[in-house]
Structure formats: C-alpha cells, structure tokens
C-alpha atoms as a PDB file:
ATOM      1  CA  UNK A   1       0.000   0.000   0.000  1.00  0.00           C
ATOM      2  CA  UNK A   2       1.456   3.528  -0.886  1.00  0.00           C
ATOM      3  CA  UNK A   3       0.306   6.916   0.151  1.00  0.00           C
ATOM      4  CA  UNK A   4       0.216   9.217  -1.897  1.00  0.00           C
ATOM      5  CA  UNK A   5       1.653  12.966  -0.893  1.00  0.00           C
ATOM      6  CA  UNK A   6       0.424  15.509  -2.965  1.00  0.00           C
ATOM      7  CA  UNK A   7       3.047  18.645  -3.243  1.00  0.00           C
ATOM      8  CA  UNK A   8       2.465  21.295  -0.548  1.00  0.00           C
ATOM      9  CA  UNK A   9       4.873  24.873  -0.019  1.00  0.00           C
ATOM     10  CA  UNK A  10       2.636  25.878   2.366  1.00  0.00           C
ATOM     11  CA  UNK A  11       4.951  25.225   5.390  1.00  0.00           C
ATOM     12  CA  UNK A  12       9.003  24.427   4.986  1.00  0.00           C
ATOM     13  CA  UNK A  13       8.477  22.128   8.199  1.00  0.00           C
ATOM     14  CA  UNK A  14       5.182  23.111   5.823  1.00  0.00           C
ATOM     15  CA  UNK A  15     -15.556  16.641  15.657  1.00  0.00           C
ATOM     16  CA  UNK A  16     -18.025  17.111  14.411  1.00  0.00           C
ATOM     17  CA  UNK A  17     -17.989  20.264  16.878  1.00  0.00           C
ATOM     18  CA  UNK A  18     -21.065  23.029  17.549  1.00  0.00           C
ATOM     19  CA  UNK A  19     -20.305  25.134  14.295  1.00  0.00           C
ATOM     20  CA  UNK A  20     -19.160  23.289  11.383  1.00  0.00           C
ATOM     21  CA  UNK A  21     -18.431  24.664   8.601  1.00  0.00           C
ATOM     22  CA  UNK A  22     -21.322  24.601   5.666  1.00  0.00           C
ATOM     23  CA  UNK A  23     -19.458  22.799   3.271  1.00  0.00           C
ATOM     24  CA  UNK A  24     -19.147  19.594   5.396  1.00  0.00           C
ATOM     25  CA  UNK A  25     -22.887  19.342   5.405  1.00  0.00           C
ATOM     26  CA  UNK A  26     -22.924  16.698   3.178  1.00  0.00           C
ATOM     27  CA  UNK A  27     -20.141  14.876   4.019  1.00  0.00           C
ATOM     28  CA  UNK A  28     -19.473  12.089   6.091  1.00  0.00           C
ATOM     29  CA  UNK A  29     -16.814  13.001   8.650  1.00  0.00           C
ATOM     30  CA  UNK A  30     -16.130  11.526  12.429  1.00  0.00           C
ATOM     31  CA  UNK A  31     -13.773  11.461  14.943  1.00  0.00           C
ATOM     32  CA  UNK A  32     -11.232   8.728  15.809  1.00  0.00           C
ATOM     33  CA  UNK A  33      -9.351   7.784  18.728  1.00  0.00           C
ATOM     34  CA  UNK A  34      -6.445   5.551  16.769  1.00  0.00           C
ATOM     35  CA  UNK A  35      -4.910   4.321  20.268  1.00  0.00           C
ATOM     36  CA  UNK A  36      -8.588   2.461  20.662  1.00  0.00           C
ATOM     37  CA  UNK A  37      -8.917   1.962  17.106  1.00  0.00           C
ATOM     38  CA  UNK A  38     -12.302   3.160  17.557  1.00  0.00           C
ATOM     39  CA  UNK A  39     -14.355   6.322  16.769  1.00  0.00           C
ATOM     40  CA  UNK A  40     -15.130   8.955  19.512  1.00  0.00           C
ATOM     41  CA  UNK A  41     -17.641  10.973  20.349  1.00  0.00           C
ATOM     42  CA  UNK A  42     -16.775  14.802  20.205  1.00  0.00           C
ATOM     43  CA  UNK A  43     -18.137  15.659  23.587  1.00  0.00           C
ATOM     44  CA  UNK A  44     -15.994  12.999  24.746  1.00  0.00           C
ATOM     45  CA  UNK A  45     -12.518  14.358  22.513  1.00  0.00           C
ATOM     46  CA  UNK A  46     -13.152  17.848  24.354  1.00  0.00           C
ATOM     47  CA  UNK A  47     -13.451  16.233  28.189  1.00  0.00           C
ATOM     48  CA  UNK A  48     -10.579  14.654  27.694  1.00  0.00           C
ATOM     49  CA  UNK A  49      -8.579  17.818  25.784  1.00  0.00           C
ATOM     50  CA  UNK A  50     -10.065  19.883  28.931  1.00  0.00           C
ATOM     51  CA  UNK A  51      -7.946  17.738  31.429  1.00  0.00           C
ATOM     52  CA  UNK A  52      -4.223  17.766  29.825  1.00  0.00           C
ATOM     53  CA  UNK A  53      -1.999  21.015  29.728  1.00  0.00           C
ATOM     54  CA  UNK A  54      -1.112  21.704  26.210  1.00  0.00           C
ATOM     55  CA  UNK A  55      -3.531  21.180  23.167  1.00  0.00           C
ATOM     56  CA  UNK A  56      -1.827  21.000  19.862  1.00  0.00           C
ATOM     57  CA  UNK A  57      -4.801  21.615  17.259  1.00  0.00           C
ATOM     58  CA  UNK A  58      -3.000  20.646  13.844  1.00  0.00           C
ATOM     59  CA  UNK A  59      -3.874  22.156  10.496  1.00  0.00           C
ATOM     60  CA  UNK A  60      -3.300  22.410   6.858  1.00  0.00           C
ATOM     61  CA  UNK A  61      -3.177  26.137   6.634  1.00  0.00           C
ATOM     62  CA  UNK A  62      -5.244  27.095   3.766  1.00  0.00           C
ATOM     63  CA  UNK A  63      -8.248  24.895   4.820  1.00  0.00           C
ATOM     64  CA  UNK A  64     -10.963  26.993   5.781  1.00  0.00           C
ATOM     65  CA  UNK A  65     -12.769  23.914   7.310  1.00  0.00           C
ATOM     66  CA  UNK A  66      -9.745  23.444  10.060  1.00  0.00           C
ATOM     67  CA  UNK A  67      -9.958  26.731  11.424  1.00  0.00           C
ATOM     68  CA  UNK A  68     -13.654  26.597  11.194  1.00  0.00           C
ATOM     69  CA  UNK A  69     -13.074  23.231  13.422  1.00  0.00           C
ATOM     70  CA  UNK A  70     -10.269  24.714  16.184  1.00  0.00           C
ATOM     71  CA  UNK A  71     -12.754  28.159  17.064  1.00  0.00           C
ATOM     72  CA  UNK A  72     -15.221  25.353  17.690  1.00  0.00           C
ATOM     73  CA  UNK A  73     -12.842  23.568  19.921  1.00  0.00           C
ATOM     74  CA  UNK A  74     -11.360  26.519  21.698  1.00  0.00           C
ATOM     75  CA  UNK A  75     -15.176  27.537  22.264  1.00  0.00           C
ATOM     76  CA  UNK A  76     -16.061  24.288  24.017  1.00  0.00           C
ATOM     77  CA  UNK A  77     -12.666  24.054  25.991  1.00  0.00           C
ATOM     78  CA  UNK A  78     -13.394  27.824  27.190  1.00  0.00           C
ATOM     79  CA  UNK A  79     -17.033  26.627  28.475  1.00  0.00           C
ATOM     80  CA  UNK A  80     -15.114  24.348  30.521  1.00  0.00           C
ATOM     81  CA  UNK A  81     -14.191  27.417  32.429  1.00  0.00           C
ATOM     82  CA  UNK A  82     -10.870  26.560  32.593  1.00  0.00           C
ATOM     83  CA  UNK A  83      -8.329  29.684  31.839  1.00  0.00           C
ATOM     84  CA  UNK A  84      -6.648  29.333  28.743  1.00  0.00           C
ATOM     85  CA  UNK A  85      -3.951  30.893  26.505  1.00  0.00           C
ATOM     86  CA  UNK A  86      -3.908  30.647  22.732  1.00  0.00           C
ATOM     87  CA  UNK A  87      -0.561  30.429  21.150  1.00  0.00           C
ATOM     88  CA  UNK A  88      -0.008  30.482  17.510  1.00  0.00           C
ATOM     89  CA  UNK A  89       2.585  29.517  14.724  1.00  0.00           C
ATOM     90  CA  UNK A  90       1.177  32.275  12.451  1.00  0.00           C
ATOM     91  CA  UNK A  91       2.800  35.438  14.469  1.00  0.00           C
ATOM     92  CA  UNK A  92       6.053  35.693  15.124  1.00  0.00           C
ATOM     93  CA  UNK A  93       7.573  36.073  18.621  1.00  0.00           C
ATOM     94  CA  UNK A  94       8.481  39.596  18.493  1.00  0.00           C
ATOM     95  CA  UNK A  95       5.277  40.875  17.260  1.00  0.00           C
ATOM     96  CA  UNK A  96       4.224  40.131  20.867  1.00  0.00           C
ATOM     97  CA  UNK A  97       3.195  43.674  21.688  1.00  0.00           C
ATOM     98  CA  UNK A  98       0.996  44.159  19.017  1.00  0.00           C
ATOM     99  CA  UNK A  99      -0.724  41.079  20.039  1.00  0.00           C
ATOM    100  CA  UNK A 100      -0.677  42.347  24.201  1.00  0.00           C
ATOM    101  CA  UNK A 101      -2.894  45.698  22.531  1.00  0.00           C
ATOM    102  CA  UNK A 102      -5.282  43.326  20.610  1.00  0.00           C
ATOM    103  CA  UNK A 103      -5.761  40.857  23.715  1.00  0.00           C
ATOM    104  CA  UNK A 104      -6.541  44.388  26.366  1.00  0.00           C
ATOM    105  CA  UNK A 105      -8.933  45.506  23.589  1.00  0.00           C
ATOM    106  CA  UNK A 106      -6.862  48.714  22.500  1.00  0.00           C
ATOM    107  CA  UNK A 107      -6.784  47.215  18.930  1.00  0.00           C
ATOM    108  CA  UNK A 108      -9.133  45.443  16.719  1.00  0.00           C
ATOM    109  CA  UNK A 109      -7.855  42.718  14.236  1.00  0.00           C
ATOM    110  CA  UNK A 110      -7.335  44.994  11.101  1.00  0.00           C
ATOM    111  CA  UNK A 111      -5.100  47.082  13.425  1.00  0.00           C
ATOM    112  CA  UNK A 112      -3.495  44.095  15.029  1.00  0.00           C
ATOM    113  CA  UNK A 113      -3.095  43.022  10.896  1.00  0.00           C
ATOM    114  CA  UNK A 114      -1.804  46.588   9.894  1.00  0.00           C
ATOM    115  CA  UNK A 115       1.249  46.391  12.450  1.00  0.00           C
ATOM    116  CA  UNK A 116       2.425  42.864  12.227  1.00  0.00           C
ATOM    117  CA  UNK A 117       2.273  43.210   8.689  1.00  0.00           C
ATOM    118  CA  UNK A 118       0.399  39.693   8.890  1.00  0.00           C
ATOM    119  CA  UNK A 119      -0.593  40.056   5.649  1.00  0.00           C
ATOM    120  CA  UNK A 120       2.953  40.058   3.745  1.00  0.00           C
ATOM    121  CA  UNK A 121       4.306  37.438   6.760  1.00  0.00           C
ATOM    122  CA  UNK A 122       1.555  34.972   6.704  1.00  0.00           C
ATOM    123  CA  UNK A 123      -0.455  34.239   3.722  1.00  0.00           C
ATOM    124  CA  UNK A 124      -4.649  33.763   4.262  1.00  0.00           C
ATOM    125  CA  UNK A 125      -3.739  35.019   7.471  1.00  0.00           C
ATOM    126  CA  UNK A 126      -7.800  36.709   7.328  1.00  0.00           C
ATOM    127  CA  UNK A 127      -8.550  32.911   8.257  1.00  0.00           C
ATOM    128  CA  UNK A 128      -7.353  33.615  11.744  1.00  0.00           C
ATOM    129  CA  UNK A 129      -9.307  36.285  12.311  1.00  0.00           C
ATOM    130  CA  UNK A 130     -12.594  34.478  13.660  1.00  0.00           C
ATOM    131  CA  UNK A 131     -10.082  32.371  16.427  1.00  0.00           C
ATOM    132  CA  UNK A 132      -8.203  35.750  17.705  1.00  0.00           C
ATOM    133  CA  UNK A 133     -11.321  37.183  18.084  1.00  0.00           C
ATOM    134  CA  UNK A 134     -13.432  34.150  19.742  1.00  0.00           C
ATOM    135  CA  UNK A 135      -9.871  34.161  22.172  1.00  0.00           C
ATOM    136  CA  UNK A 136     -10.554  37.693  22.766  1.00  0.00           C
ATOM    137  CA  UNK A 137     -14.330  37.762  23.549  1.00  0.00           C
ATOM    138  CA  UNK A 138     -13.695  34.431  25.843  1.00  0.00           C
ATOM    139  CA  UNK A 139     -10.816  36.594  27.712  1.00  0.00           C
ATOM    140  CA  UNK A 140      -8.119  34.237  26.144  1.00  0.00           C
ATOM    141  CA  UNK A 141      -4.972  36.079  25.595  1.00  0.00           C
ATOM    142  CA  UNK A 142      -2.917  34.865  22.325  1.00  0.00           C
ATOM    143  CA  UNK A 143       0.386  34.326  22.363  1.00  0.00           C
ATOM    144  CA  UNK A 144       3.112  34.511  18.926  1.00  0.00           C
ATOM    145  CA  UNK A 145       5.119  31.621  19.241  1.00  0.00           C
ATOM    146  CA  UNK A 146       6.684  31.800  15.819  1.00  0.00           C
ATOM    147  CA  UNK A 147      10.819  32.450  15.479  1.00  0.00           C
ATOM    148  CA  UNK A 148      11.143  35.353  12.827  1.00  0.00           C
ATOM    149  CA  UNK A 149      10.642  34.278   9.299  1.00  0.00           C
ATOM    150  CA  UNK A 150      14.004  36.207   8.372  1.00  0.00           C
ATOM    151  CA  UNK A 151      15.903  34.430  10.807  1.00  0.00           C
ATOM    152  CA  UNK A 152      14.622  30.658   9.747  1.00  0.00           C
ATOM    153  CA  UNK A 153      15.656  31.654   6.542  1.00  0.00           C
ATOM    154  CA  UNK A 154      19.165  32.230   7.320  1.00  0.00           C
ATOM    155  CA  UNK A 155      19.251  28.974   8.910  1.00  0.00           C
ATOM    156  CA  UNK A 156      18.887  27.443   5.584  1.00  0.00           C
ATOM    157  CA  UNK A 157      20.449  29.352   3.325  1.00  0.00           C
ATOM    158  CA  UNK A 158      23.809  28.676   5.535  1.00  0.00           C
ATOM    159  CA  UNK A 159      23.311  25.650   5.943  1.00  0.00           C
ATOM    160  CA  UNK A 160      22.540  25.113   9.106  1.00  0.00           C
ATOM    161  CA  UNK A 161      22.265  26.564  12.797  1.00  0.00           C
ATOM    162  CA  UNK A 162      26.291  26.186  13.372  1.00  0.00           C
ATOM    163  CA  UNK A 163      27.170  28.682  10.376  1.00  0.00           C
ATOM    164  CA  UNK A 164      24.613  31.201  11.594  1.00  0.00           C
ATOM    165  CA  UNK A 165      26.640  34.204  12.465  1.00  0.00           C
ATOM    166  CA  UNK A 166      26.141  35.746  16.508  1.00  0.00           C
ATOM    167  CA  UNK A 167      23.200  37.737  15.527  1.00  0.00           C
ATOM    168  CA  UNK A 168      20.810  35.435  13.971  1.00  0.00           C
ATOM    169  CA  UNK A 169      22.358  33.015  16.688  1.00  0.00           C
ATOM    170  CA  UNK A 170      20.963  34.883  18.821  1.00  0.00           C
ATOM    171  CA  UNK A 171      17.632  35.470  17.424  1.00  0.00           C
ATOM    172  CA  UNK A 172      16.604  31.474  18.193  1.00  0.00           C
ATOM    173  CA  UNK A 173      16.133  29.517  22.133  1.00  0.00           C
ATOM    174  CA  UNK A 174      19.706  28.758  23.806  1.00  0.00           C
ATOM    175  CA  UNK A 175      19.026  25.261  23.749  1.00  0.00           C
ATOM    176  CA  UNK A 176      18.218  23.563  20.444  1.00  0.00           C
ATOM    177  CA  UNK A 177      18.102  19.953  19.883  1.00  0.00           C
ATOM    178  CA  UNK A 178      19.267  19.625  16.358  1.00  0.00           C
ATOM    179  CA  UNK A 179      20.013  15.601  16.296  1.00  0.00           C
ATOM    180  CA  UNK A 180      16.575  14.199  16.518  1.00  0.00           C
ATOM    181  CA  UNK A 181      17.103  10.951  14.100  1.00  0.00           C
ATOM    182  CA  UNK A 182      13.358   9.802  14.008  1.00  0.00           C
ATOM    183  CA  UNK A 183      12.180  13.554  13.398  1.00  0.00           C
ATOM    184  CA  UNK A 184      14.604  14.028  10.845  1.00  0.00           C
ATOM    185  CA  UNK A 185      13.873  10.359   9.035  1.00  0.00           C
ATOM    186  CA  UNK A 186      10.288  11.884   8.627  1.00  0.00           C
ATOM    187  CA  UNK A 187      10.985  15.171   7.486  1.00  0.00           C
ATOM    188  CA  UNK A 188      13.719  13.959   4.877  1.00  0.00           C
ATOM    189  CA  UNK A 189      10.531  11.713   3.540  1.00  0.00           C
ATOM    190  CA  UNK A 190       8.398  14.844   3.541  1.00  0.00           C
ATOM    191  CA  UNK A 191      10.791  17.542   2.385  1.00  0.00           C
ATOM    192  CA  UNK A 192      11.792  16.228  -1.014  1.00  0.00           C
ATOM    193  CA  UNK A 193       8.563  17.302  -2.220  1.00  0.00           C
ATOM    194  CA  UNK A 194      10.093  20.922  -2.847  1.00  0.00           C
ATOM    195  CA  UNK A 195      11.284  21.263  -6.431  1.00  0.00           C
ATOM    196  CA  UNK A 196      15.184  22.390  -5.045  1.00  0.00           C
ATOM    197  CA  UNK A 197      15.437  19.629  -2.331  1.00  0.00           C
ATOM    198  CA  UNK A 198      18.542  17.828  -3.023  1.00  0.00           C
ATOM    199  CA  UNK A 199      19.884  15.355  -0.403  1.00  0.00           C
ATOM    200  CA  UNK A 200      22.372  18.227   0.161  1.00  0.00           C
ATOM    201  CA  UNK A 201      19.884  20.551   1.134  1.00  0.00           C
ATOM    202  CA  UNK A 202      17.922  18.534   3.517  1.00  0.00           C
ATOM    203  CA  UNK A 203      20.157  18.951   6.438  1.00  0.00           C
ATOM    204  CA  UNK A 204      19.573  22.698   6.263  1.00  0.00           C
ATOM    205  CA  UNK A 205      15.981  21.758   5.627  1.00  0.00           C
ATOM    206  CA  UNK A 206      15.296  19.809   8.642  1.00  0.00           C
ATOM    207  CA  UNK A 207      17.086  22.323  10.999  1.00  0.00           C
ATOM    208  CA  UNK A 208      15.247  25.111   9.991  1.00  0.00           C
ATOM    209  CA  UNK A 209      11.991  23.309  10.628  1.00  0.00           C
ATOM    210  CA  UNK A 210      13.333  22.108  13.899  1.00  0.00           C
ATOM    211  CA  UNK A 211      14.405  25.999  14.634  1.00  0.00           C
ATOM    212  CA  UNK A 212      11.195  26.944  14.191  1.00  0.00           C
ATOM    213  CA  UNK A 213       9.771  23.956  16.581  1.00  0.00           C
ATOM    214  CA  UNK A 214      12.160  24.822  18.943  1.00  0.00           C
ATOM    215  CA  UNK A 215      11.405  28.316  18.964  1.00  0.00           C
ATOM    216  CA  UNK A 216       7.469  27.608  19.716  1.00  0.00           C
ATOM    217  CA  UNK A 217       8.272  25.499  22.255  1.00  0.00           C
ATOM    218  CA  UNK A 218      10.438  27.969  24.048  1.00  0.00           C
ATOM    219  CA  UNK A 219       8.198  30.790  24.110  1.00  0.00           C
ATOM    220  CA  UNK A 220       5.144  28.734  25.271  1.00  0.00           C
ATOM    221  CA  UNK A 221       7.154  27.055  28.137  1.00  0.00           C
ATOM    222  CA  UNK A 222       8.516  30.684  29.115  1.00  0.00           C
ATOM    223  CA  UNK A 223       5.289  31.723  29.007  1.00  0.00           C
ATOM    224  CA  UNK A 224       3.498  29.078  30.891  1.00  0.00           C
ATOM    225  CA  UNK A 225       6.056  29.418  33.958  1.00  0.00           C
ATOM    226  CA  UNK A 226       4.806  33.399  34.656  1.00  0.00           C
ATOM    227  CA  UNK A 227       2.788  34.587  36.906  1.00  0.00           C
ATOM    228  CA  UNK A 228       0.136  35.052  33.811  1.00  0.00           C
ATOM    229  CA  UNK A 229       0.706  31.910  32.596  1.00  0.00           C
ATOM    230  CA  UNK A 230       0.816  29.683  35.567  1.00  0.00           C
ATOM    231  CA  UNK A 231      -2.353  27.266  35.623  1.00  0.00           C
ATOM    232  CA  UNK A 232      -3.387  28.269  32.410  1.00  0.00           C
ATOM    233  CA  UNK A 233      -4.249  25.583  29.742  1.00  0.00           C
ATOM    234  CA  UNK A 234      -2.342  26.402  26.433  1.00  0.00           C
ATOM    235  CA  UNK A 235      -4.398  25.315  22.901  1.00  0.00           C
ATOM    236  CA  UNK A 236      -1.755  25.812  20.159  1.00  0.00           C
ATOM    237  CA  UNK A 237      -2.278  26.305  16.566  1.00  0.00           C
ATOM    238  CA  UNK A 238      -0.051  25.145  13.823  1.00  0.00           C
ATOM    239  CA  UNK A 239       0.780  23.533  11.047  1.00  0.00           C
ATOM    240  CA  UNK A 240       0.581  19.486  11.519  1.00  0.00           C
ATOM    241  CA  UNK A 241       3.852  18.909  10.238  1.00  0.00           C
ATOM    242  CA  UNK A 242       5.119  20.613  13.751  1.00  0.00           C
ATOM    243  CA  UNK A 243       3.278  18.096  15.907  1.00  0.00           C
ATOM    244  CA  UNK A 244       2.347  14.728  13.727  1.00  0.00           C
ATOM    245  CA  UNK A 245       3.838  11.884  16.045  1.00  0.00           C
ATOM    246  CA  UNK A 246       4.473  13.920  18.571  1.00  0.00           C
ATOM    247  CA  UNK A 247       7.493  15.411  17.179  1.00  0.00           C
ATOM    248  CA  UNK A 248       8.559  18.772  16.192  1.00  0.00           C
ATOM    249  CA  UNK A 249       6.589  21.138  18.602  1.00  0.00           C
ATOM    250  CA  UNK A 250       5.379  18.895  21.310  1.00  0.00           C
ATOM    251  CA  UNK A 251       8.798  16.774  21.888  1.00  0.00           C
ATOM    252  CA  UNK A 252      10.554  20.126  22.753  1.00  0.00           C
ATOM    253  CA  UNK A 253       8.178  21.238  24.875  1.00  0.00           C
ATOM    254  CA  UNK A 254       8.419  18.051  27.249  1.00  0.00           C
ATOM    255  CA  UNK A 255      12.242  18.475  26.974  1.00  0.00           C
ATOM    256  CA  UNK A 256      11.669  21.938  29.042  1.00  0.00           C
ATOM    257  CA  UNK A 257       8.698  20.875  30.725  1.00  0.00           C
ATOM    258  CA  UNK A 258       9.141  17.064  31.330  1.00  0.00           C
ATOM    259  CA  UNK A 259       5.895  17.105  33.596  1.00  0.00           C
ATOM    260  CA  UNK A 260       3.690  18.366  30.709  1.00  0.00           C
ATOM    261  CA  UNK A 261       0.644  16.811  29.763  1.00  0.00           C
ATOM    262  CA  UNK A 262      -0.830  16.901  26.373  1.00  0.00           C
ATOM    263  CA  UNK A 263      -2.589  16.264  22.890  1.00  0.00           C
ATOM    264  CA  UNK A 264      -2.268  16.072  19.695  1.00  0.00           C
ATOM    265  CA  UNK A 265      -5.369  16.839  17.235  1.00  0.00           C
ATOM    266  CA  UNK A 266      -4.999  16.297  13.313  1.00  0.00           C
ATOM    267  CA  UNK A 267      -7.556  17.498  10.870  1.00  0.00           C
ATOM    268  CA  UNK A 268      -7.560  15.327   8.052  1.00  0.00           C
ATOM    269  CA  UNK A 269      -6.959  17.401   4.325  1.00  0.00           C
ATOM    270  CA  UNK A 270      -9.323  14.922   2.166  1.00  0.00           C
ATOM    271  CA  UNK A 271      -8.482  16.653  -1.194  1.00  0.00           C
ATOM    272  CA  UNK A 272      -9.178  20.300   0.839  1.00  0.00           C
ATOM    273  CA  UNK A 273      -6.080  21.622  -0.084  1.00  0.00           C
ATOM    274  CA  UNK A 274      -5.406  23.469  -3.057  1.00  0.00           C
ATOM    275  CA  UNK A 275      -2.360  24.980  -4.717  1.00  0.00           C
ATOM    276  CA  UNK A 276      -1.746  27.953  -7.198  1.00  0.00           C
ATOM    277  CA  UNK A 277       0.282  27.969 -10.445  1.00  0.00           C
ATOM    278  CA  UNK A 278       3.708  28.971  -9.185  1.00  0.00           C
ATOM    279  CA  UNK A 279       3.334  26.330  -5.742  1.00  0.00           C
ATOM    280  CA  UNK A 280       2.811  23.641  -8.378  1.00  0.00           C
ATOM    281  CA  UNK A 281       5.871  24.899 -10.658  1.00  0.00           C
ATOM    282  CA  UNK A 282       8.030  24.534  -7.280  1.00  0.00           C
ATOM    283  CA  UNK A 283       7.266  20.897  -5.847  1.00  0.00           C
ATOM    284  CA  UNK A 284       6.787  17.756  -7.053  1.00  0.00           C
ATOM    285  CA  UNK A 285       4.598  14.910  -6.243  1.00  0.00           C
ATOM    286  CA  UNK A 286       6.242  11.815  -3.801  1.00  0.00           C
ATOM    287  CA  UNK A 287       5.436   8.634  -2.506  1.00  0.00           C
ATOM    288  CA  UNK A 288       5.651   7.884   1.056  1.00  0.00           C
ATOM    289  CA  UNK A 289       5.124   4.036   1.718  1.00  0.00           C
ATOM    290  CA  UNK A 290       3.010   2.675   4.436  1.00  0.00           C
ATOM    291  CA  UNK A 291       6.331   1.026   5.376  1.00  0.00           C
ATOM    292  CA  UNK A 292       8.112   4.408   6.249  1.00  0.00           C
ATOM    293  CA  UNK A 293       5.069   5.755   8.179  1.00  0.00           C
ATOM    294  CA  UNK A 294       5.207   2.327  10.493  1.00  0.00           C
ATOM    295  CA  UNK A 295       8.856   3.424  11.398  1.00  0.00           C
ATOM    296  CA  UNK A 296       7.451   6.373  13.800  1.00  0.00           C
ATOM    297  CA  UNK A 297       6.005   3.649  15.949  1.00  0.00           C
ATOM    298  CA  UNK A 298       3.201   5.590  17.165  1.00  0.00           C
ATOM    299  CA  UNK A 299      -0.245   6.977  15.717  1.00  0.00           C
ATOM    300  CA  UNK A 300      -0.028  10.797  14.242  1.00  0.00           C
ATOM    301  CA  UNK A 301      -1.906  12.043  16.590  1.00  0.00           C
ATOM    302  CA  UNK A 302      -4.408  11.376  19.968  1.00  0.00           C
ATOM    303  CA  UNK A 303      -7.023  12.474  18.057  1.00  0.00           C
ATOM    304  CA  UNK A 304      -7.836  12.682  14.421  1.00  0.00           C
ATOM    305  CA  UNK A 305     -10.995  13.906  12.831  1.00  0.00           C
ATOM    306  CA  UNK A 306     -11.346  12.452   9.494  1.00  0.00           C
ATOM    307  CA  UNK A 307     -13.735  13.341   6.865  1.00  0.00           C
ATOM    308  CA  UNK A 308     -14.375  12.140   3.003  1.00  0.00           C
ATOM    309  CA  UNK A 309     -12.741  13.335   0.141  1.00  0.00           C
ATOM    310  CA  UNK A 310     -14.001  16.902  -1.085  1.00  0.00           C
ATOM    311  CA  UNK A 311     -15.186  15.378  -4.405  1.00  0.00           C
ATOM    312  CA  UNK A 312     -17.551  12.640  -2.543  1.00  0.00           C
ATOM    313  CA  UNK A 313     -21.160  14.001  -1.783  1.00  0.00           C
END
C-alpha cells in the first residue's frame, strides 16, 4: 500500500464540533481515537482535551474547514471554564506587543493586521481572524510563538544553525536539539517534495523546521512558567507537520517541561487543499510508503478527525 503525498509549499516544516463549517454538510466526517482503534464521540474528545496542559490543534493552513473546526474547539474548551492561553505559529515572537494591545482591547484585528504586517508574513492570514477574536471575547490572551521568518531563513540558506553568524544566533532559544534521528527520518521523507530539495539541502531543511519547533516550544514554556501563565491551559495552533507523532513542537516542549501533559489533534486534508500555479511549478509529487510511516512507531496524533474526500457528496 502507498500513500500518496500531494506537493504542498505551504509550510518548509510546511468533531463534528457546535459550528461546522457549511461545506461539510454533506459529508461524512467523524472522529477517531487511533490508540482504541475506535471512533469517539466529540463531547468525549473535548473532556478529555479539557484535562491535559497543552492542546496542539494541527492544520493544513489554507483549509478553511480546520480553522472553522479549532474556534469550535477553543469555544467548548473555554465553556469548561478553565483559563486558557492561545498560542499560535502564524505570528512571530516579536510581534508580541501588538498582540498584548489586541488581547486588552486597545486594537481590533485589522489594526493588530496593519502592524504585524500579517498580511505580507503569513499568507490567508484573514482565516485567523474568527479564532483571535473568539480568544478575545472568551478573555483568552494569544500568544506569537513563531521564530522570525528572516531568521529561519538564514538557517537554511547557511546551511545550518552552526554557520549562523552571533546575531541570527541569537535570534533562536539557547538550547536547540538539532540531532533528533526519528524527526529528521520523517521530514527527509516529507521535504523532497520541494522542487530544489537535493539530499544536500535537507540537512539545512530539517534544521530550519526544527528551529522553528524549537522556537514555539520555548516561548510557550517561558510563558506558561509566569505569573500570567501559571495554571493556564495552552491550545496551540499550527501547522501538523510541527506536531504529527508527537514530534517537532510537542517533543521540545516536554524536553523543558518534562511534567507536561498533552494532545495532539490532526484534521484530516481529504483533497481540501489546493495549490496555485507557481506552488505547483516549485514541488513535485512523492510517494511515502506505508512502510516508512510504520517506522514512527506511534499513531499521528491522539485524536484525528477524518472526513471524506471533497469530491464525494
């Protein structure tokens, strides 16, 4: 059996809930607990997201459908009544004080846009805009976890984090975990399915990806251990290639937090995602066997919410 990747730029690493979106009206979708090997009931996914520290919601980032899905989640987790802070991939850590303004009220989100320049860092970053402002009205700060975009690109086009010079150094955490041999098995699979990947390039490839895990996972943890963040819940947005298996994101956050408890949500694509002209141009399609995906030795996720193919009705 071979699965098929289809060709995706959209990251270099990259339930049926209350308020679906329309489109999945007609089409079968449910969720599945794969450490059971059973389906779930929804109500039952969010008591048992309600009782762990971190939730890692993970998403193909132009799906409308997956955001759609993780406002629904954060809406039932907040009715829990636990406190909770929001962290997301799609800022970048030192747009932090634009995000402070938005979360005290000072801004809205076409402010909070304007001065992060979301729009030219983050494309369909307007999809975000209903979860910021559900985090807002349910008193749920949000918190940019992301390292800056300039700086993961440096990583690469060095060649890696030991030929960045002090400055860019010093942009990322002090402690990076750069040999992470399962991780990097994965993301070699993954990777080649940019155009320019050479087995040359993939070191570079991996470590920037990792960079940018490791810097989400230090500003959550540093968040987490203030005064603000202390007994908060954290539900994290990103791209599933950060937290699939457990690596990436959440494997770095347990190496700083080793008491952590948490989950892992993936949203299945099912022919969702779509690519433009010049995306296509750049990748290529690849083949990732059952075989390889067995070699993680663990499901992708606690959680996955799978629905049918776009085309099925």
């Amino acid at each position: 059996m071979r699965i098929a990747w289809t060709a995706t730029l959209l990251t270099v690493c990259c339930l049926l809930g209350a308020a679906q979106a329309d489109e999945l009206e007609h089409r079968c979708a449910l969720w599945v607990d794969p450490f059971r090997g059973e389906p779930i009931d929804y109500a039952d996914v969010i008591d048992d997201l309600a009782a762990v520290d971190v939730v890692y919601l993970g998403e193909a980032h132009s799906v409308e459908r997956h955001h759609a899905m993780q406002e629904s989640i954060l809406r039932d987790l907040g009715a829990k009544k636990r406190p909770i802070v929001l962290g997301l991939e799609q800022l970048e850590r030192y747009q932090q004080p634009h995000l402070d303004r938005f979360n005290r009220g000072e801004i809205d989100f076409a402010e909070l846009a304007k001065l992060t320049q979301w729009a030219e860092r983050w494309h369909d970053y307007q999809q975000y805009r209903g979860i910021v402002e559900a985090a807002r009205e349910l008193d749920i700060p949000v918190l940019a976890l992301n390292a800056r975009a300039e700086t993961i690109r440096k990583v690469f086009r060095s060649g890696g984090v030991e030929k960045l010079d002090d400055d860019a150094r010093a942009e990322l955490p002090e402690s990076l975990v750069m040999d992470d041999p399962p991780y990097e098995r994965l993301l070699r699979l993954q990777l080649m399915v940019h155009m320019a990947a050479s087995q040359e390039m993939l070191k570079a490839m991996c470590q920037a990806q990792m960079c940018r895990d490791e810097a989400m996972a230090d500003a959550l943890c540093a968040y987490l251990q203030t005064d603000a963040g202390k007994g908060r819940m954290a539900v994290v947005l990103c791209g599933t290639g950060h937290i699939a298996y457990g690596h990436g994101t959440p494997s770095r956050v347990r190496r700083r937090l080793p008491n952590i408890t948490d989950r892992v949500v993936v949203l299945s694509q099912s022919g969702d995602v779509e690519f433009s002209a010049a995306m296509k141009k750049a990748s290529r399609d690849i083949e990732i066997t059952h075989e390889q995906l067995r070699e993680t030795g663990r499901p992708i996720g606690d959680y996955l919410h799978v629905t049918a193919t776009a085309d099925v009705r």
